[in-house]
Protein backbone atom coordinates (compact mmCIF):
# COMPACT_ATOMS: atom_id res chain seq x y z
CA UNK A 1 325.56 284.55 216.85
CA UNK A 2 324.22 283.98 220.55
CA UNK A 3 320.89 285.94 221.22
CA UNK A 4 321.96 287.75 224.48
CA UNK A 5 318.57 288.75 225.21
CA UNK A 6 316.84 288.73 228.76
CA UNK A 7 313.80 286.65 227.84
CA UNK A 8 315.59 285.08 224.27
CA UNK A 9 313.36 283.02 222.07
CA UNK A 10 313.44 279.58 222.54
CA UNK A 11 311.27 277.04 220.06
CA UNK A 12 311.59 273.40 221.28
CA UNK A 13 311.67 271.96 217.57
CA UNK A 14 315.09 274.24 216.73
CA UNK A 15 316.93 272.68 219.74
CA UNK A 16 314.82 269.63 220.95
CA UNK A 17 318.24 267.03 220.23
CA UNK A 18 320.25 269.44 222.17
CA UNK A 19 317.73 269.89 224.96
CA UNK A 20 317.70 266.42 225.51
CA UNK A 21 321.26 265.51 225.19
CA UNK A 22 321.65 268.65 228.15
CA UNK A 23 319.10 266.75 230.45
CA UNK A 24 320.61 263.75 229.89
CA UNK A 25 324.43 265.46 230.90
CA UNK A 26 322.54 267.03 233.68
CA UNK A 27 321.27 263.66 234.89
CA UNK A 28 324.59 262.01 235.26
CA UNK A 29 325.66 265.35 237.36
CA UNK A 30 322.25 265.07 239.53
CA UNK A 31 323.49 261.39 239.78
CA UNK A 32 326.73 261.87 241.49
CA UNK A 33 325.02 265.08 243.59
CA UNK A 34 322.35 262.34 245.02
CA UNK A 35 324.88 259.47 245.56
CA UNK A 36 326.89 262.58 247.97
CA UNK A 37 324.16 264.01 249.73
CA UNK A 38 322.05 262.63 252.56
CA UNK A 39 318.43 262.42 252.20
CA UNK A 40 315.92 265.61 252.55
CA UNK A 41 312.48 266.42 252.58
CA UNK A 42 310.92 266.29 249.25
CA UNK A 43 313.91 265.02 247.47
CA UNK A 44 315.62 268.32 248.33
CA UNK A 45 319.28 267.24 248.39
CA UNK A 46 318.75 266.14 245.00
CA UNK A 47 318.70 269.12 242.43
CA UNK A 48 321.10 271.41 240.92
CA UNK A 49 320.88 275.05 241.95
CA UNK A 50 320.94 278.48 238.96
CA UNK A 51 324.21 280.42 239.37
CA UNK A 52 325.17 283.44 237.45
CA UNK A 53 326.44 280.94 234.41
CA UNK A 54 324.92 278.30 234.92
CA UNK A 55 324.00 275.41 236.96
CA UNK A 56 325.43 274.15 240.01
CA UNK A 57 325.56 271.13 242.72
CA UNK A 58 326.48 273.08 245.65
CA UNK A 59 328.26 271.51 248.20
CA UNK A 60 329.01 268.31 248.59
CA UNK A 61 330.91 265.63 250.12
CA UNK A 62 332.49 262.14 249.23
CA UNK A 63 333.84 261.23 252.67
CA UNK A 64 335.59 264.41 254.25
CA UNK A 65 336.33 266.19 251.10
CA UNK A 66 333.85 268.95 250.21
CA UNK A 67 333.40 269.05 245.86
CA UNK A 68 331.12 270.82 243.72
CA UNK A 69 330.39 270.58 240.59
CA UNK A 70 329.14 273.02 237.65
CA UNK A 71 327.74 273.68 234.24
CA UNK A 72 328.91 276.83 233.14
CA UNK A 73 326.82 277.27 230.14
CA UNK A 74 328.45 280.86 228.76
CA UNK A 75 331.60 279.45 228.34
CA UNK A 76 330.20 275.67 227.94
CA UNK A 77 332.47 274.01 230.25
CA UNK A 78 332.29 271.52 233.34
CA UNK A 79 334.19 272.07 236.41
CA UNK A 80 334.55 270.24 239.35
CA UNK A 81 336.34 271.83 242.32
CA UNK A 82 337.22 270.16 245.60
CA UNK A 83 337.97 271.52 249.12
CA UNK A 84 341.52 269.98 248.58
CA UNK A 85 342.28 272.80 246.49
CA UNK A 86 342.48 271.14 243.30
CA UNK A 87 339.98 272.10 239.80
CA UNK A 88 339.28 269.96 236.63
CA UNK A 89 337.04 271.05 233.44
CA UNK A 90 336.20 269.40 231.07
CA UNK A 91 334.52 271.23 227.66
CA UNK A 92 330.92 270.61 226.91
CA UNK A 93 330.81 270.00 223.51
CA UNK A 94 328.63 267.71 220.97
CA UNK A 95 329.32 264.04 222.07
CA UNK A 96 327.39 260.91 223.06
CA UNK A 97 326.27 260.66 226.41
CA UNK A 98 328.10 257.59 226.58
CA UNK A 99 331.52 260.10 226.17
CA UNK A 100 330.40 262.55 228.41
CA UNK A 101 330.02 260.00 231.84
CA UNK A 102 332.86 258.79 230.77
CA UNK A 103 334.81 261.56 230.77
CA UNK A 104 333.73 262.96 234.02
CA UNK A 105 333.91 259.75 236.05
CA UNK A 106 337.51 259.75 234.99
CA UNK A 107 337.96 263.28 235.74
CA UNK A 108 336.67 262.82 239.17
CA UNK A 109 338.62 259.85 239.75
CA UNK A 110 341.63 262.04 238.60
CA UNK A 111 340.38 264.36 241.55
CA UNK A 112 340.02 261.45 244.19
CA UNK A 113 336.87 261.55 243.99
CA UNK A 114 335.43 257.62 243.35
CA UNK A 115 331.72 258.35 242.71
CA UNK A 116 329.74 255.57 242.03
CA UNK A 117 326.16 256.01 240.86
CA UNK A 118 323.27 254.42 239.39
CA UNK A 119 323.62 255.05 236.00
CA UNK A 120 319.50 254.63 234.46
CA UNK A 121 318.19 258.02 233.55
CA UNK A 122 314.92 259.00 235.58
CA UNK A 123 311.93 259.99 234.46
CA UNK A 124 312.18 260.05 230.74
CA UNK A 125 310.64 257.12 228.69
CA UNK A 126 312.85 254.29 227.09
CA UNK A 127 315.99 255.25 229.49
CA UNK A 128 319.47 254.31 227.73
CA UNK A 129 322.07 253.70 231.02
CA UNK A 130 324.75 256.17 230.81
CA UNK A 131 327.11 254.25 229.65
CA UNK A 132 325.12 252.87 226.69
CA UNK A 133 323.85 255.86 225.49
CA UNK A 134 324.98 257.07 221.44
CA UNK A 135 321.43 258.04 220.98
CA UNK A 136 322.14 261.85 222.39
CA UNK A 137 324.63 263.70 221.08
CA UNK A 138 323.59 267.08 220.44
CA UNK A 139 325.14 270.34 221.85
CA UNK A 140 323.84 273.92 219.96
CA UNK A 141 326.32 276.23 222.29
CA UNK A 142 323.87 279.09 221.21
CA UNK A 143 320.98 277.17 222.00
CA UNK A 144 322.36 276.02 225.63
CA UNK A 145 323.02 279.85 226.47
CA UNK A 146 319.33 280.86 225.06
CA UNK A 147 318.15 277.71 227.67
CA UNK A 148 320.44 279.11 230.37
CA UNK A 149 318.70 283.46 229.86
CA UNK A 150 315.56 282.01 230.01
CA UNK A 151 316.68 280.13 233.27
CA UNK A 152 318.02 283.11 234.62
CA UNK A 153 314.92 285.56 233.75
CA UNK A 154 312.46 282.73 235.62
CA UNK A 155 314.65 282.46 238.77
CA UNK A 156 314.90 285.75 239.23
CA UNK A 157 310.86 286.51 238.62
CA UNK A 158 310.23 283.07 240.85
CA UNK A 159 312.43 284.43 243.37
CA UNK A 160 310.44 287.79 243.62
CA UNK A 161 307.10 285.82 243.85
CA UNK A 162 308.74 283.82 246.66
CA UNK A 163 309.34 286.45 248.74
CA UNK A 164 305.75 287.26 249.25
CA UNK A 165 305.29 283.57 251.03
CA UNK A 166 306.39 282.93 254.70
CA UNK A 167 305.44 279.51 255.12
CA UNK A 168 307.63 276.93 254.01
CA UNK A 169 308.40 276.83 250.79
CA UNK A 170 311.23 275.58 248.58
CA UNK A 171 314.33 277.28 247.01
CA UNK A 172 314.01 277.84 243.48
CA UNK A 173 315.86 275.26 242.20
CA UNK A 174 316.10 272.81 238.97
CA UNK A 175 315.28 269.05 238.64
CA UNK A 176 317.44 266.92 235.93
CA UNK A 177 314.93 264.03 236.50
CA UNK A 178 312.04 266.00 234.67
CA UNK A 179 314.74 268.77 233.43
CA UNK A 180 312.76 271.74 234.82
CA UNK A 181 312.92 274.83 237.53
CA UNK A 182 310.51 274.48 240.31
CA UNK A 183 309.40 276.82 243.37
CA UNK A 184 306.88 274.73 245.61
CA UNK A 185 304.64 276.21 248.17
CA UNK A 186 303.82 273.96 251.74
CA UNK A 187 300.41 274.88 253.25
CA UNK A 188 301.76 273.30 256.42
CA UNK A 189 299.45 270.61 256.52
CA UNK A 190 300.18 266.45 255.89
CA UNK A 191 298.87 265.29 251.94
CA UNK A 192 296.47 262.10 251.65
CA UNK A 193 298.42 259.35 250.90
CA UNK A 194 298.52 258.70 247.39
CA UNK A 195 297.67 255.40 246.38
CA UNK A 196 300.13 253.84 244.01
CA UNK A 197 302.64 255.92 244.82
CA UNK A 198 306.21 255.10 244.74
CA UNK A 199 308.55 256.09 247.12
CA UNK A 200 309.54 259.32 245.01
CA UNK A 201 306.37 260.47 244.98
CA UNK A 202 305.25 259.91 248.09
CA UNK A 203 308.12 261.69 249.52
CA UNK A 204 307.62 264.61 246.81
CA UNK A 205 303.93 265.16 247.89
CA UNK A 206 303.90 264.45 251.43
CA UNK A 207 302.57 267.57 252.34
CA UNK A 208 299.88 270.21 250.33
CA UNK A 209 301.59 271.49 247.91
CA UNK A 210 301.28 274.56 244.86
CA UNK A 211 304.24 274.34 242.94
CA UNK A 212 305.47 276.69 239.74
CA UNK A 213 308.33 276.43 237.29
CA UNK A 214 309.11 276.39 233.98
CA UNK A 215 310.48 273.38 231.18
CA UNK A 216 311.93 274.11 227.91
CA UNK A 217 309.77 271.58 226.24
CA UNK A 218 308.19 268.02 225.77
CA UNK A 219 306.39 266.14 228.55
CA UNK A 220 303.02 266.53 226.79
CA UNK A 221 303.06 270.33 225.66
CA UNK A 222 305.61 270.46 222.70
CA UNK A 223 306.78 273.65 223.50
CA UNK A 224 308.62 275.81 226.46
CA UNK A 225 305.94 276.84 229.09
CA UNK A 226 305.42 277.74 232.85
CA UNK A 227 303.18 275.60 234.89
CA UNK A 228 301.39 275.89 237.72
CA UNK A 229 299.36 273.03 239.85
CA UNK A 230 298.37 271.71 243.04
CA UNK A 231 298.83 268.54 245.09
CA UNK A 232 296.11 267.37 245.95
CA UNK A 233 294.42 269.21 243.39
CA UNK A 234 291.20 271.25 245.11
CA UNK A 235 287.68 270.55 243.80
CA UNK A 236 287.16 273.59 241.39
CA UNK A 237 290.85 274.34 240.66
CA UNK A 238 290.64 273.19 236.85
CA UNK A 239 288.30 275.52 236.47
CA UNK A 240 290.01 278.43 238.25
CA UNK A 241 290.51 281.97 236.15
CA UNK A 242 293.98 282.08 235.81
CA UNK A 243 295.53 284.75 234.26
CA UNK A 244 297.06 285.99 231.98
CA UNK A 245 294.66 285.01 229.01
CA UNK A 246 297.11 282.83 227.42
CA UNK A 247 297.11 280.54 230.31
CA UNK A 248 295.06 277.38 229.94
CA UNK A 249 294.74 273.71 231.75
CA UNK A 250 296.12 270.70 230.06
CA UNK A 251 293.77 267.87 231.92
CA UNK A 252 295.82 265.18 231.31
CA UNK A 253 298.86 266.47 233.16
CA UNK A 254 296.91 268.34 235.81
CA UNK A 255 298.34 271.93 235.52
CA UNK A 256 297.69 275.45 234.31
CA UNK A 257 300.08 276.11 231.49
CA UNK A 258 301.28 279.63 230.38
CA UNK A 259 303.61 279.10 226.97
CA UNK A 260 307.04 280.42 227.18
CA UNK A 261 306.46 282.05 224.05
CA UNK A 262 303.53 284.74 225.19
CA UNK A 263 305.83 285.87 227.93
CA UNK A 264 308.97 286.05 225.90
CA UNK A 265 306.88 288.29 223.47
CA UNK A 266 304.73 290.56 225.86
CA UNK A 267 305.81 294.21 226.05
CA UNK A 268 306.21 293.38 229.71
CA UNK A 269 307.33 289.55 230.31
CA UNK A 270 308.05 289.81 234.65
CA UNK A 271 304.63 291.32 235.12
CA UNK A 272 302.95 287.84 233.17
CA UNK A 273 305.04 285.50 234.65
CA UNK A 274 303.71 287.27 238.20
CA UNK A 275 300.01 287.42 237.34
CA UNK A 276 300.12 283.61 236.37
CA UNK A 277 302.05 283.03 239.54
CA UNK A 278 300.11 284.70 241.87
CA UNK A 279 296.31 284.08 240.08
CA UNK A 280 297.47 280.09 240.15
CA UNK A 281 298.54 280.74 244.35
CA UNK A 282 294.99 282.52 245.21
CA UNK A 283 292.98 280.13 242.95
CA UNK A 284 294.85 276.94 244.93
CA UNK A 285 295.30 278.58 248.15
CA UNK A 286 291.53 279.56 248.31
CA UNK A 287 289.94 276.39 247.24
CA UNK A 288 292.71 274.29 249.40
CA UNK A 289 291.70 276.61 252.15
CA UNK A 290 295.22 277.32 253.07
CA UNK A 291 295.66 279.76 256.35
CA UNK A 292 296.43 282.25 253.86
CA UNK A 293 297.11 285.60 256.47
CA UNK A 294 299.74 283.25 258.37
CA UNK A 295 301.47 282.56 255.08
CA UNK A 296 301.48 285.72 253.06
CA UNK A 297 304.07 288.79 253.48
CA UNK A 298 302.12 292.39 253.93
CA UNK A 299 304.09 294.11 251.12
CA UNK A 300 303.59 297.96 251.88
CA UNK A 301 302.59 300.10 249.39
CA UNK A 302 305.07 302.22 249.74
CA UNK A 303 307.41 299.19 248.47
CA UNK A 304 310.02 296.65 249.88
CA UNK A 305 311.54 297.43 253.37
CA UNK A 306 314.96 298.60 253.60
CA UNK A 307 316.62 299.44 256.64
CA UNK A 308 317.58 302.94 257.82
CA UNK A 309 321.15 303.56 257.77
CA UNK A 310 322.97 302.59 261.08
CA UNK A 311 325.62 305.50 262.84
CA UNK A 312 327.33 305.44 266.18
CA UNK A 313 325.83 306.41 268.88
CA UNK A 314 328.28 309.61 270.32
CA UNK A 315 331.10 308.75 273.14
CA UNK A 316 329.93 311.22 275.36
């Protein structure tokens, strides 16, 4: 039975096969979504975007025909819609990742829709091309739709904590590369070059940046957690007082970790997720000497602005 829970339980050892089988079907989608979309800032055009079931492209284009396409992870299916008017699904369901790009290439070629894409996973160690790949093939349904609430619940905290910065800052959005959601903070200045970098990275950190999000697992902390770092990372910031007291910093990949689990399990799981958010943005803004009163929203205390009702001024 699914656990239909706001903030459901999620240990990475019960559904690690099936996690990474889902990043790897998430790849080939963020594949064809970056082989459609011209080129932003930060490698913006490139990730998929939380809907209310599950994960989406947005819009996109393969010549003069608008597509999307979209994981709907309640009722585990993949659709792909086009501006034509015409919709194909396929079902998600436990196969090789070999089956699954096969299946939706076809599908979109079905669609008129000839997507061709570079077919190497990115960013995980040991990649297996697409089309190679019988290694994953997992699929937990009840484990994808656990992954997909605890999606939800962050998105909709990270989207409240985003509305209290004015500078530029990203949408709250999910990579398949390293299979997490991010929200990324610009202090408006230009980064250091970094050296070594390749071109992904140096377009990713361009600019000062403090970015959040959350991953379900792996990628040196065996378990689901919310981060929190800075690039370039501030003398001092390591040793910053983040809160809440669960929250440490993992040296090796440069970030303040807060484990999924504490916050699942608190009596009060949006209010932790917001005091590591915003302790992790005054400990980075401060010693990265951001311009912090031209980025910040005054929040009044009386709460949110909402406008006063609107009526017609009389005829006479």
């Amino acid at each position: 039975m699914v656990e239909r829970t706001v903030w459901p339980e999620l240990p990475w050892a019960s559904w690690r096969d099936t996690a990474e089988t889902l990043h790897m079907f998430t790849q080939v989608v963020g594949k064809i979504r970056l082989a459609s979309t011209p080129l932003l800032n930060h490698w913006w055009n490139a990730p998929l975007y939380p809907t209310a079931r599950g994960l989406s492209t947005s819009l996109m284009f393969h010549g003069q025909t608008g597509f999307e396409i979209a994981f709907d992870l309640l009722a585990h299916r993949l659709e792909v819609a086009t501006s034509d008017g015409t919709l194909g699904a396929m079902p998600l369901v436990r196969e090789p990742v070999s089956r699954f790009y096969a299946r939706l290439m076809h599908l979109l070629r079905d669609l008129q829709l000839d997507v061709s894409i570079q077919t190497r996973p990115c960013e995980v160690p040991d990649p297996i091309p697409f089309e190679r790949d019988e290694v994953h093939a997992s699929y937990d349904s009840g484990y994808v739709e656990r992954f997909w609430r605890a999606l939800l619940a962050s998105t909709r905290v990270l989207g409240e904590f985003r509305a209290r910065f004015i500078g530029k800052a990203s949408p709250v959005h999910f990579f398949w590369g390293s299979f997490d959601l991010a929200l990324t903070f610009f202090s408006g200045r230009r980064a250091p070059p970094r050296p070594g970098a390749d071109r992904i990275t140096r377009e990713a950190y361009s600019h000062e940046v403090l970015s959040f999000g959350f991953w379900p697992g792996g990628a040196g902390f065996d378990d689901a957690a919310f981060y929190a770092y800075a690039a370039p990372e501030p003398p001092g910031f390591a040793d910053a007082a983040i809160r809440p007291a669960a929250a440490f910093y993992q040296p090796d990949l440069h970030e303040f970790l807060l484990p999924y689990a504490s916050v699942q399990s608190d009596p009060d799981p949006d209010r932790r997720l917001l005091e590591f958010c915003e302790s992790a943005y005054e400990a980075g803004a401060e010693l990265g000497r951001w311009d912090r009163a031209a980025l910040e929203r005054v929040v009044p205390e009386e709460g949110p602005w909402t406008p006063e009702p609107q009526h017609p001024a009389p005829l006479h």
